[in-house]
N, C-alpha and C. Protein backbone atom coordinates (compact mmCIF):
# COMPACT_ATOMS: atom_id res chain seq x y z
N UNK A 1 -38.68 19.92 47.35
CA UNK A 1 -37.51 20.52 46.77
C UNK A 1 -37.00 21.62 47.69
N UNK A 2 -35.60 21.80 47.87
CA UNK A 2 -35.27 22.51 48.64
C UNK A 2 -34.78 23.36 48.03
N UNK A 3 -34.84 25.09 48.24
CA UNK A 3 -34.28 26.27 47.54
C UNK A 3 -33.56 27.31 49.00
N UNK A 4 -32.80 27.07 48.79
CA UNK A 4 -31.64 28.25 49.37
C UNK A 4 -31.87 29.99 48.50
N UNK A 5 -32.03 31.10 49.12
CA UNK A 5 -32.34 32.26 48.59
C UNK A 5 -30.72 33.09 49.02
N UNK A 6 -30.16 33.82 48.63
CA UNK A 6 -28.83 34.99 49.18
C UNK A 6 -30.01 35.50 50.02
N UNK A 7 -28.88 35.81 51.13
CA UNK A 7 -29.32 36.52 52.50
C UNK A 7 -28.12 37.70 52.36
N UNK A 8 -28.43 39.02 51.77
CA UNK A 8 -27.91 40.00 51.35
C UNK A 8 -26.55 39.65 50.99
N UNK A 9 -25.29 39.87 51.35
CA UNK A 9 -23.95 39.65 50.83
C UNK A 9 -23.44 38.54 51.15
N UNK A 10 -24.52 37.18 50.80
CA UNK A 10 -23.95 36.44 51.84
C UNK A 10 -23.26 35.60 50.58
N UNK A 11 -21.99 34.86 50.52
CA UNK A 11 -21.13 34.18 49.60
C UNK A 11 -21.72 33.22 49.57
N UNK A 12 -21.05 32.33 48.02
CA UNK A 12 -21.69 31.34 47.70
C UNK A 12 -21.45 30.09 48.22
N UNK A 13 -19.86 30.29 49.20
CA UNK A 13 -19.57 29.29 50.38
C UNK A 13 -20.83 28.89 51.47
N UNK A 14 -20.86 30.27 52.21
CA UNK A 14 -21.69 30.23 53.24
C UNK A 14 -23.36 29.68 52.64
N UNK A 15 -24.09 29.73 51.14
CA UNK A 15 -24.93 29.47 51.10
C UNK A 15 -25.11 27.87 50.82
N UNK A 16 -23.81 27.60 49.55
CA UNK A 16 -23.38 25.90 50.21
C UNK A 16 -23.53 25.52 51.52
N UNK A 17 -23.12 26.05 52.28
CA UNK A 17 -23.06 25.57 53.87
C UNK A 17 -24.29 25.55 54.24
N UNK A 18 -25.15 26.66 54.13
CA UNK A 18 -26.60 26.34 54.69
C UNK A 18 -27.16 25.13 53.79
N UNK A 19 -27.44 25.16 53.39
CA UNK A 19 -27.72 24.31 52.33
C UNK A 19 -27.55 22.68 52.49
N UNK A 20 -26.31 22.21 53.21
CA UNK A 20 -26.12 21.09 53.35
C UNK A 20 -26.67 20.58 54.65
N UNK A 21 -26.46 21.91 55.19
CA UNK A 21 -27.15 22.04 56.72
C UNK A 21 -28.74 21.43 56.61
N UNK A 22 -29.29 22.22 55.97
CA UNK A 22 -30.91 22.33 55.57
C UNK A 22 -30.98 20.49 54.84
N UNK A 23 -30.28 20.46 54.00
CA UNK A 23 -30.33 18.75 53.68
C UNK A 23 -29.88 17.64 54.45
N UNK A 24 -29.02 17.77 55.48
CA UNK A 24 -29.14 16.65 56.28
C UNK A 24 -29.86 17.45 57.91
N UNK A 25 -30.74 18.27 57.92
CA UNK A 25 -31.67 18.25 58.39
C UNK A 25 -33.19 17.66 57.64
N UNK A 26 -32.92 17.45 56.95
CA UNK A 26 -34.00 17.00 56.19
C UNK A 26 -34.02 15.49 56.35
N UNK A 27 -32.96 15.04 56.45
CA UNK A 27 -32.12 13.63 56.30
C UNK A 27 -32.17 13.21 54.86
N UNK A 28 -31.84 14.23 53.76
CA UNK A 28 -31.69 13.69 52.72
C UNK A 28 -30.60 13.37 52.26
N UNK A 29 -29.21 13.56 52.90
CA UNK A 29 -28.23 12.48 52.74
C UNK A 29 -28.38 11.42 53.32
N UNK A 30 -28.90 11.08 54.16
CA UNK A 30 -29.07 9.32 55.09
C UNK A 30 -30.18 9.09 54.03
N UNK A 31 -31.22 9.21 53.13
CA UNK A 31 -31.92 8.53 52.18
C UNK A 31 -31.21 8.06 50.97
N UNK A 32 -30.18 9.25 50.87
CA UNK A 32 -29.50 8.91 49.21
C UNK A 32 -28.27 7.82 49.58
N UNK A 33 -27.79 8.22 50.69
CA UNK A 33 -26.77 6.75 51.10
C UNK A 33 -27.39 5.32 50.98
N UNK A 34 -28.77 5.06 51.68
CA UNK A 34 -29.13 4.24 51.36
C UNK A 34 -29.41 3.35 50.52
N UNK A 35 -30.34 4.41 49.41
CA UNK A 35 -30.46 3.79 48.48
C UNK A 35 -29.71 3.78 47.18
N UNK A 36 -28.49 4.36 47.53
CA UNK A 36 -26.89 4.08 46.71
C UNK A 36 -26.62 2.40 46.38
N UNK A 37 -26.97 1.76 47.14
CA UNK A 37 -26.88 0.08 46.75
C UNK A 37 -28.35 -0.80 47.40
N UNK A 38 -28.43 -1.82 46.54
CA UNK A 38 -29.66 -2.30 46.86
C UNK A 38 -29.45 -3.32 48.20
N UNK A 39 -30.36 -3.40 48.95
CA UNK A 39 -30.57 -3.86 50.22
C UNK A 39 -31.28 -5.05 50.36
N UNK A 40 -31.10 -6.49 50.85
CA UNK A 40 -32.06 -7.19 50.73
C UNK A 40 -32.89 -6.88 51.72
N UNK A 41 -34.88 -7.11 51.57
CA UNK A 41 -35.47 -7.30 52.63
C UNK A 41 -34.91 -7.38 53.54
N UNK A 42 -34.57 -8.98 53.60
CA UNK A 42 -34.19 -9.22 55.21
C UNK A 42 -32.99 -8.64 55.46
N UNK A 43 -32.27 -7.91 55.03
CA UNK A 43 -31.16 -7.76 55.81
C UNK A 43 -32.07 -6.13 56.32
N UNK A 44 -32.71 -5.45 55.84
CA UNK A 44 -33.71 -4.37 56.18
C UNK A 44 -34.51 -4.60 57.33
N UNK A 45 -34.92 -5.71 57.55
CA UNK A 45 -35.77 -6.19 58.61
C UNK A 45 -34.84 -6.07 59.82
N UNK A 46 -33.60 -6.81 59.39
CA UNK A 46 -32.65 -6.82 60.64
C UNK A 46 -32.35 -5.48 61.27
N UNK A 47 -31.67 -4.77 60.20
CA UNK A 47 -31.52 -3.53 60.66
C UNK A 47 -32.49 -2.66 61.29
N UNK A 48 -33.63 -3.09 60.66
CA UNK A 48 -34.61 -2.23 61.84
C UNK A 48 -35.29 -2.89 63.22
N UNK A 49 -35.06 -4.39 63.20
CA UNK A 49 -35.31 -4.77 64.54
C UNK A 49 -33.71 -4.54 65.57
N UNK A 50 -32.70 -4.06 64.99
CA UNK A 50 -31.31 -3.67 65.87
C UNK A 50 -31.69 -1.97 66.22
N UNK A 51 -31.98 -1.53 65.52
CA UNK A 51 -32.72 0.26 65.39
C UNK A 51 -33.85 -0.27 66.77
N UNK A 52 -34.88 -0.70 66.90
CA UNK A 52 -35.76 -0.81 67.53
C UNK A 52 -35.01 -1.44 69.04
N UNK A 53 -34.40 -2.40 68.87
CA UNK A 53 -33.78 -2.97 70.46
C UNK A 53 -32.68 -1.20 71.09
N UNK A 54 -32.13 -1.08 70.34
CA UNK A 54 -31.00 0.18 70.57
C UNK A 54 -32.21 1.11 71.19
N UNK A 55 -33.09 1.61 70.53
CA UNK A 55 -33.71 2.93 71.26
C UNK A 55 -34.67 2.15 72.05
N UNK A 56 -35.32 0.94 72.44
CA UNK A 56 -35.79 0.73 73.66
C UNK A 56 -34.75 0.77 74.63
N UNK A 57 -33.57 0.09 74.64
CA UNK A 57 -32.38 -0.44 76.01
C UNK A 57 -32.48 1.52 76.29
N UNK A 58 -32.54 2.33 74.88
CA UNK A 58 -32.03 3.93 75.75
C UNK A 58 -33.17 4.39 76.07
N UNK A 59 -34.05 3.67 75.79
CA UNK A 59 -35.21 4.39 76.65
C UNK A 59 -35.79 4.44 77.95
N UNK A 60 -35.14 2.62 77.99
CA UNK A 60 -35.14 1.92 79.27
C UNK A 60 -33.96 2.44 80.39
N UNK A 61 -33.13 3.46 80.06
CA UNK A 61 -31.98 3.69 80.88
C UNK A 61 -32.07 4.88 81.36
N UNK A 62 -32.97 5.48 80.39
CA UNK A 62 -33.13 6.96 80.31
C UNK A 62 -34.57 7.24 81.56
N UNK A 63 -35.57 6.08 81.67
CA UNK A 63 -36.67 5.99 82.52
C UNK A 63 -36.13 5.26 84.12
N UNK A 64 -35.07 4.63 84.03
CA UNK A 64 -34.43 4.06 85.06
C UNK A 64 -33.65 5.30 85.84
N UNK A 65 -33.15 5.84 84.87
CA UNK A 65 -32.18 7.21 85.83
C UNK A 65 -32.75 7.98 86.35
N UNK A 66 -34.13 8.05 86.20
CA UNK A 66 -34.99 9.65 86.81
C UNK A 66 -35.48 8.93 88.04
């Protein structure tokens, strides 16, 4: 659970703002998007073997340039 505290005069804008900050550092908007609609398996599988090819090719480009 996440709790935001006032940092002396600080408004209730600016503590919204941390706040959203602190939650998609958390990545708890990319969890709640997700599971906003149901997903089949396989289309889950896919998406994470396209996730897995994407950060090898940048890993592979990133070890090639040095």
């Amino acid at each position: 659970m996440l709790r935001i505290r006032a940092r002396g005069n600080e408004s209730v804008e600016q503590m919204l703002k941390r706040f959203k900050k602190l939650c998609e550092k958390e990545g708890l908007t990319k969890e709640i998007k997700r599971n906003s609609y149901y997903e089949k398996p396989s289309e889950r599988r896919r998406r994470q073997m396209r996730k897995a090819v994407r950060q090898a090719l940048r890993k592979e480009r990133t070890e090639t340039a040095r």
